[in-house]
Protein backbone atom coordinates (compact mmCIF):
# COMPACT_ATOMS: atom_id res chain seq x y z
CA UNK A 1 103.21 79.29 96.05
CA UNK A 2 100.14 77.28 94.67
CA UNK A 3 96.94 79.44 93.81
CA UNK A 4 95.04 81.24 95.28
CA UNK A 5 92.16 80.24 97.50
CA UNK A 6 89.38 82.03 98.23
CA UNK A 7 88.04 80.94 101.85
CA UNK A 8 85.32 83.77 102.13
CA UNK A 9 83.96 86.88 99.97
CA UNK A 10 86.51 88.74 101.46
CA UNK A 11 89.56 86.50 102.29
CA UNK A 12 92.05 84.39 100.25
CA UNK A 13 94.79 82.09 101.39
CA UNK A 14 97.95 82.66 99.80
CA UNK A 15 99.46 78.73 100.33
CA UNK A 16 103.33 77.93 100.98
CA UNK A 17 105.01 74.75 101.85
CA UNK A 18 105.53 76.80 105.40
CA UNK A 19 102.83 79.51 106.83
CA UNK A 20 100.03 80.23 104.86
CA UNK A 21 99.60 84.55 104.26
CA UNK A 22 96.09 85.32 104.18
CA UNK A 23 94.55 88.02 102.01
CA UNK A 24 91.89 90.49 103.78
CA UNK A 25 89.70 92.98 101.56
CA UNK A 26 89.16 95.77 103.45
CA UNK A 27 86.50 98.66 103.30
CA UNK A 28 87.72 100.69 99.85
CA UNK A 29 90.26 99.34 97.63
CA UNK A 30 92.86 97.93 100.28
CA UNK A 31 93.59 94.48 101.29
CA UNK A 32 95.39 93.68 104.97
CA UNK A 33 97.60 90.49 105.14
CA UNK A 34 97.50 87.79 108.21
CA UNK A 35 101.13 87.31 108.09
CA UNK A 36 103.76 87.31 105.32
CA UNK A 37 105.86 84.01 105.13
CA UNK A 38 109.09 83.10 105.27
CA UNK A 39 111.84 85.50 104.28
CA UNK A 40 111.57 85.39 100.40
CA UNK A 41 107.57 85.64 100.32
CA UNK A 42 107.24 89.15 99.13
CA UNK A 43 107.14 88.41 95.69
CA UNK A 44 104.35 85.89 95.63
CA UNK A 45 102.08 87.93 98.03
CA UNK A 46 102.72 90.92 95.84
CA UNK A 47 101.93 88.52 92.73
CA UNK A 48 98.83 87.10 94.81
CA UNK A 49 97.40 90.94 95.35
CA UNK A 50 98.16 91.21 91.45
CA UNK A 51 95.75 88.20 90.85
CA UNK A 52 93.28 90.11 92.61
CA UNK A 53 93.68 93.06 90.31
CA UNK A 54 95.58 95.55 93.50
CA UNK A 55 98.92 97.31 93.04
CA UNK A 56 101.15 96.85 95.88
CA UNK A 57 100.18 100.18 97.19
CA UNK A 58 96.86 98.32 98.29
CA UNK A 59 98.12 96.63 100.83
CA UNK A 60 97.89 98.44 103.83
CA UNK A 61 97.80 96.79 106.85
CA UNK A 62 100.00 93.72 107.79
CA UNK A 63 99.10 91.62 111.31
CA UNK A 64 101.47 89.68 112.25
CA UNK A 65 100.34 86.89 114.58
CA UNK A 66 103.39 86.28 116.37
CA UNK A 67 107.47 86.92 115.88
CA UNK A 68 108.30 83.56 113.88
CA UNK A 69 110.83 83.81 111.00
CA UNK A 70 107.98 82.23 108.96
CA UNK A 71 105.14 84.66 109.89
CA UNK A 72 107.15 87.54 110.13
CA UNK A 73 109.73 86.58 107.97
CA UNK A 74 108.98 88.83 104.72
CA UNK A 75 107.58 91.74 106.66
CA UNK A 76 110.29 93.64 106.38
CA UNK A 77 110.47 93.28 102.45
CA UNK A 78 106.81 93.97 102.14
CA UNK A 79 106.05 97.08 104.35
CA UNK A 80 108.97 98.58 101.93
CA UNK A 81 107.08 97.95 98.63
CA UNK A 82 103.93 99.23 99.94
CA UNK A 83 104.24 101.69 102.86
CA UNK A 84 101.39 99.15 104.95
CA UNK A 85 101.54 99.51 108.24
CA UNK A 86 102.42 96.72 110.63
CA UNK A 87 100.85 95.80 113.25
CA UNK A 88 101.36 93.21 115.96
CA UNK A 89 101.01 91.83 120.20
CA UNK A 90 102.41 94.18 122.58
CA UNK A 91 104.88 91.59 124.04
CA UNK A 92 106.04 90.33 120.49
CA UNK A 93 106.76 93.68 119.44
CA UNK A 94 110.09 93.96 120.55
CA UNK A 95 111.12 90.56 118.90
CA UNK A 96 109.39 91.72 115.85
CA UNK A 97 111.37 95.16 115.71
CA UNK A 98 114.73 92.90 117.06
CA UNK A 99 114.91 95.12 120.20
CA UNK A 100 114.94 91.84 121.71
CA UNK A 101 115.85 88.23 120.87
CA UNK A 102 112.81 85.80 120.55
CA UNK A 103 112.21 83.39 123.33
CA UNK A 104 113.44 79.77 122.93
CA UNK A 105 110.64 77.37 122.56
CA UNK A 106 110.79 73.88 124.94
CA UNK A 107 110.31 70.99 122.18
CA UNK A 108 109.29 68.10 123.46
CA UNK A 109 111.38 64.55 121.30
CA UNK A 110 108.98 64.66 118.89
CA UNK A 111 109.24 68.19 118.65
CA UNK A 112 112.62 68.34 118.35
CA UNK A 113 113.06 66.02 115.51
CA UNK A 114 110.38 68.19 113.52
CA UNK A 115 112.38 71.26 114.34
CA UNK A 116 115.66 69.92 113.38
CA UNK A 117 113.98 68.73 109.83
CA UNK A 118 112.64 72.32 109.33
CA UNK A 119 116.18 74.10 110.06
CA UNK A 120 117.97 71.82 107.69
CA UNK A 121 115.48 72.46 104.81
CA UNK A 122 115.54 76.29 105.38
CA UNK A 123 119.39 76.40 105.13
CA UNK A 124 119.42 74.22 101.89
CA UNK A 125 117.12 76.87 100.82
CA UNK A 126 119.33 79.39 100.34
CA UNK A 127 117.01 82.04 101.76
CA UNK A 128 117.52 85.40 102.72
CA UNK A 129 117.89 85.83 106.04
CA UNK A 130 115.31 87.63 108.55
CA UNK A 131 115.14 91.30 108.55
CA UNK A 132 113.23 92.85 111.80
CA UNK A 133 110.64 95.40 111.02
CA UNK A 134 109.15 98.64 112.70
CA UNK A 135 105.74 98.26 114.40
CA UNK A 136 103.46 100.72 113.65
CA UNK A 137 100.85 99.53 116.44
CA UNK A 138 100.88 97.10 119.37
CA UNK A 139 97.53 95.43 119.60
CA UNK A 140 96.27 94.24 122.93
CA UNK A 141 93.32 92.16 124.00
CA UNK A 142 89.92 93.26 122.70
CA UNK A 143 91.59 96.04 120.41
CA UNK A 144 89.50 96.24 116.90
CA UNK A 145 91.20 97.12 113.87
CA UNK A 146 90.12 99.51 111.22
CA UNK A 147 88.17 99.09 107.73
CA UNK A 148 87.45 95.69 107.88
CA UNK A 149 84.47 94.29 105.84
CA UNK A 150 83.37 93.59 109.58
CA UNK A 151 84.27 93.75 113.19
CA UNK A 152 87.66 91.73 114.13
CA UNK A 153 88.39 91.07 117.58
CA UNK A 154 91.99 90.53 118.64
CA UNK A 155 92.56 88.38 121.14
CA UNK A 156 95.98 87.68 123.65
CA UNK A 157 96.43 83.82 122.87
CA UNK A 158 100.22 83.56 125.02
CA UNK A 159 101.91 80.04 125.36
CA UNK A 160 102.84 79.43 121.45
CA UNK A 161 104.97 82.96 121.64
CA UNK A 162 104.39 85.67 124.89
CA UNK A 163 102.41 88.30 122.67
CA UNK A 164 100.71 85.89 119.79
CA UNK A 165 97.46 87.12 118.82
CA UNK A 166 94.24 85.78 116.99
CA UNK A 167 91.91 87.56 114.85
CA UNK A 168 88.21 86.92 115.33
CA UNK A 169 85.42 87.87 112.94
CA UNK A 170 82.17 86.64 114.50
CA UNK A 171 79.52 87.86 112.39
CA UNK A 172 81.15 85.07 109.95
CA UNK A 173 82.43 83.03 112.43
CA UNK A 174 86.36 83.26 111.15
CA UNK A 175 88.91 82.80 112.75
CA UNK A 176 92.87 83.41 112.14
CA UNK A 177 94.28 81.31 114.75
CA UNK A 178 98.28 82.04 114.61
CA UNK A 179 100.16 78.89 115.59
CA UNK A 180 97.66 78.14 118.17
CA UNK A 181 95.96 75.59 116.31
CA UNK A 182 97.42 73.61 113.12
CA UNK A 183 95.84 70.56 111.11
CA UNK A 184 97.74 67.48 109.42
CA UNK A 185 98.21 68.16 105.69
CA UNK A 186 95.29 66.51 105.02
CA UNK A 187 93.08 68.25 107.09
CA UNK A 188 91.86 65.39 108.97
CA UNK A 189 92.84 66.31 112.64
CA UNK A 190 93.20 69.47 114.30
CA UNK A 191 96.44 70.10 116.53
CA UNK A 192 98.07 72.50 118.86
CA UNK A 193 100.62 73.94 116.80
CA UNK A 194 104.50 72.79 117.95
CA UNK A 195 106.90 74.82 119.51
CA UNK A 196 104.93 76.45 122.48
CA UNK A 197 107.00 78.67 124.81
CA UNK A 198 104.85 77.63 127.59
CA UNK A 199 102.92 74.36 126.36
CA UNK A 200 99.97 74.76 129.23
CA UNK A 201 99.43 78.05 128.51
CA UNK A 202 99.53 77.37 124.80
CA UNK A 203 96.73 74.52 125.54
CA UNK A 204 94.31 77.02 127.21
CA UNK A 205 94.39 79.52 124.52
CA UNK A 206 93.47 76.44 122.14
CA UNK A 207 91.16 75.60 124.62
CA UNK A 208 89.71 79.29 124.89
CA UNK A 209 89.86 79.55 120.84
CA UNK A 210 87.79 76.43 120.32
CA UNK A 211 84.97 77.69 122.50
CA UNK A 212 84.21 81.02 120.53
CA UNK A 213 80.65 81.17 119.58
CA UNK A 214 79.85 80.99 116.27
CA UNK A 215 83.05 79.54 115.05
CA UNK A 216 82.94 78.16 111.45
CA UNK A 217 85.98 78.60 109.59
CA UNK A 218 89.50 78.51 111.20
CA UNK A 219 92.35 80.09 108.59
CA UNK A 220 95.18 77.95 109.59
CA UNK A 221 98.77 78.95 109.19
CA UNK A 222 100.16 75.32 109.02
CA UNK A 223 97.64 72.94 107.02
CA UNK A 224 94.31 72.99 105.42
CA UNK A 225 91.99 75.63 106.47
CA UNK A 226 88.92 74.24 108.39
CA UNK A 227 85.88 75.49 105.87
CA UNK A 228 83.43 73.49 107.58
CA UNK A 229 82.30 71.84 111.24
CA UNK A 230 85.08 73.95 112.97
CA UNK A 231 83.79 73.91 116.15
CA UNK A 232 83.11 70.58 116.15
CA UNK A 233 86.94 69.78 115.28
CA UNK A 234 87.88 71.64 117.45
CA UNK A 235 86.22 70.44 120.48
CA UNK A 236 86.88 66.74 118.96
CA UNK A 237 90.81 67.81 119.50
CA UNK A 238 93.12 66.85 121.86
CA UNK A 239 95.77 69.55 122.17
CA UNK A 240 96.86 68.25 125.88
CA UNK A 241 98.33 64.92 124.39
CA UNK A 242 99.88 66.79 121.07
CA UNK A 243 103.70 66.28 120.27
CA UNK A 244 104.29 64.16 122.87
């Protein structure tokens, strides 16, 4: 993990190689966290909430966008060190608990070879391997969540995984995407994020995401985070023609 960076007065990315955790202070001394990482994470978010001067009890909320081993992947190990509750879609919820297997992705070639790349690395890793995790609370489509520093919208965003969801914040204009919408590592060009379960249904909810009023900063999982002319990247993108 590389330091942290502070995107907003009340949220800090937490960057790894793969999936970004973001940081969330909420109302009181408590922080939620967008995600959690790979299997292996816990100990650099809990060192990231350190930084901030919390205790691991602090954390209580985790939202998990979606069921992927590296956005759920240190769940598990983090709801145990600090009794947060977790929260995620209705439909990935069974993944996330492992009542149910995740769906397969379709990769397209390009796809594919990406994939393959990211499997090898993750076994020459030597990490743990994924743990499922109770959800506390299913979130649905226009649920809010409590004790933010302001209103967060969730919103359904299906196609990347059945029950991924994004987190809105319009008074600020922020956005957490999920895997919905990815940049290059240089944060040049905005993307649909690889490895849709239903690629068409993944473009709309990019297209639906990149028409939110207000939208200034997108908190990417996968690249840089868009501080700047978000809407106008995203309308500039081309998530039809992605990975192809």
């Amino acid at each position: 993990m590389d330091a942290l960076t502070r995107i907003s007065p009340h949220v800090w990315q937490v960057p790894f190689p793969v999936g970004h955790v973001y940081l969330v202070a909420l109302r009181g001394d408590g922080y939620a966290a967008i995600d959690t990482g790979l299997p292996g994470s816990a100990p650099a978010v809990l060192d990231a909430l350190a930084a901030l001067g919390a205790a691991p009890a602090a954390l209580r909320q985790i939202v998990l966008t979606h069921c992927h081993i590296d956005h759920m992947g240190s769940a598990a190990d983090l709801a145990a060190a600090t009794g947060a509750r977790v929260l995620a879609g209705a439909l990935d919820a069974p993944c996330i608990t492992g009542a149910q297997p995740a769906p397969e992705p379709c990769h397209s070639p390009a796809e594919q070879v990406l994939h393959e790349s990211l499997v090898a690395g993750f076994a020459a890793s030597g990490r743990p391997p994924l743990r499922p995790v109770p959800v506390d609370t299913a979130l649905h489509e226009g649920d809010t969540l409590d004790d933010w520093p302001e209103p967060v919208r969730v919103l359904h965003v299906p196609g990347h995984t059945p029950g991924g969801i994004a987190l809105y914040l319009p008074e600020s204009g922020l956005l957490f995407p999920g895997d919905v919408i990815g940049t290059d590592p240089a944060g040049t060009q905005v993307v649909l994020g690889p490895f849709n379960v239903d690629r068409a249904a993944a473009v709309a909810s990019f297209r639906r995401l990149a028409a939110l009023d207000g939208l200034e900063t997108v908190c990417v999982p996968h690249g840089v985070p868009l501080r700047t002319g978000a809407r106008a990247a995203l309308a500039a993108a081309t998530p039809e023609t992605d990975w192809l």
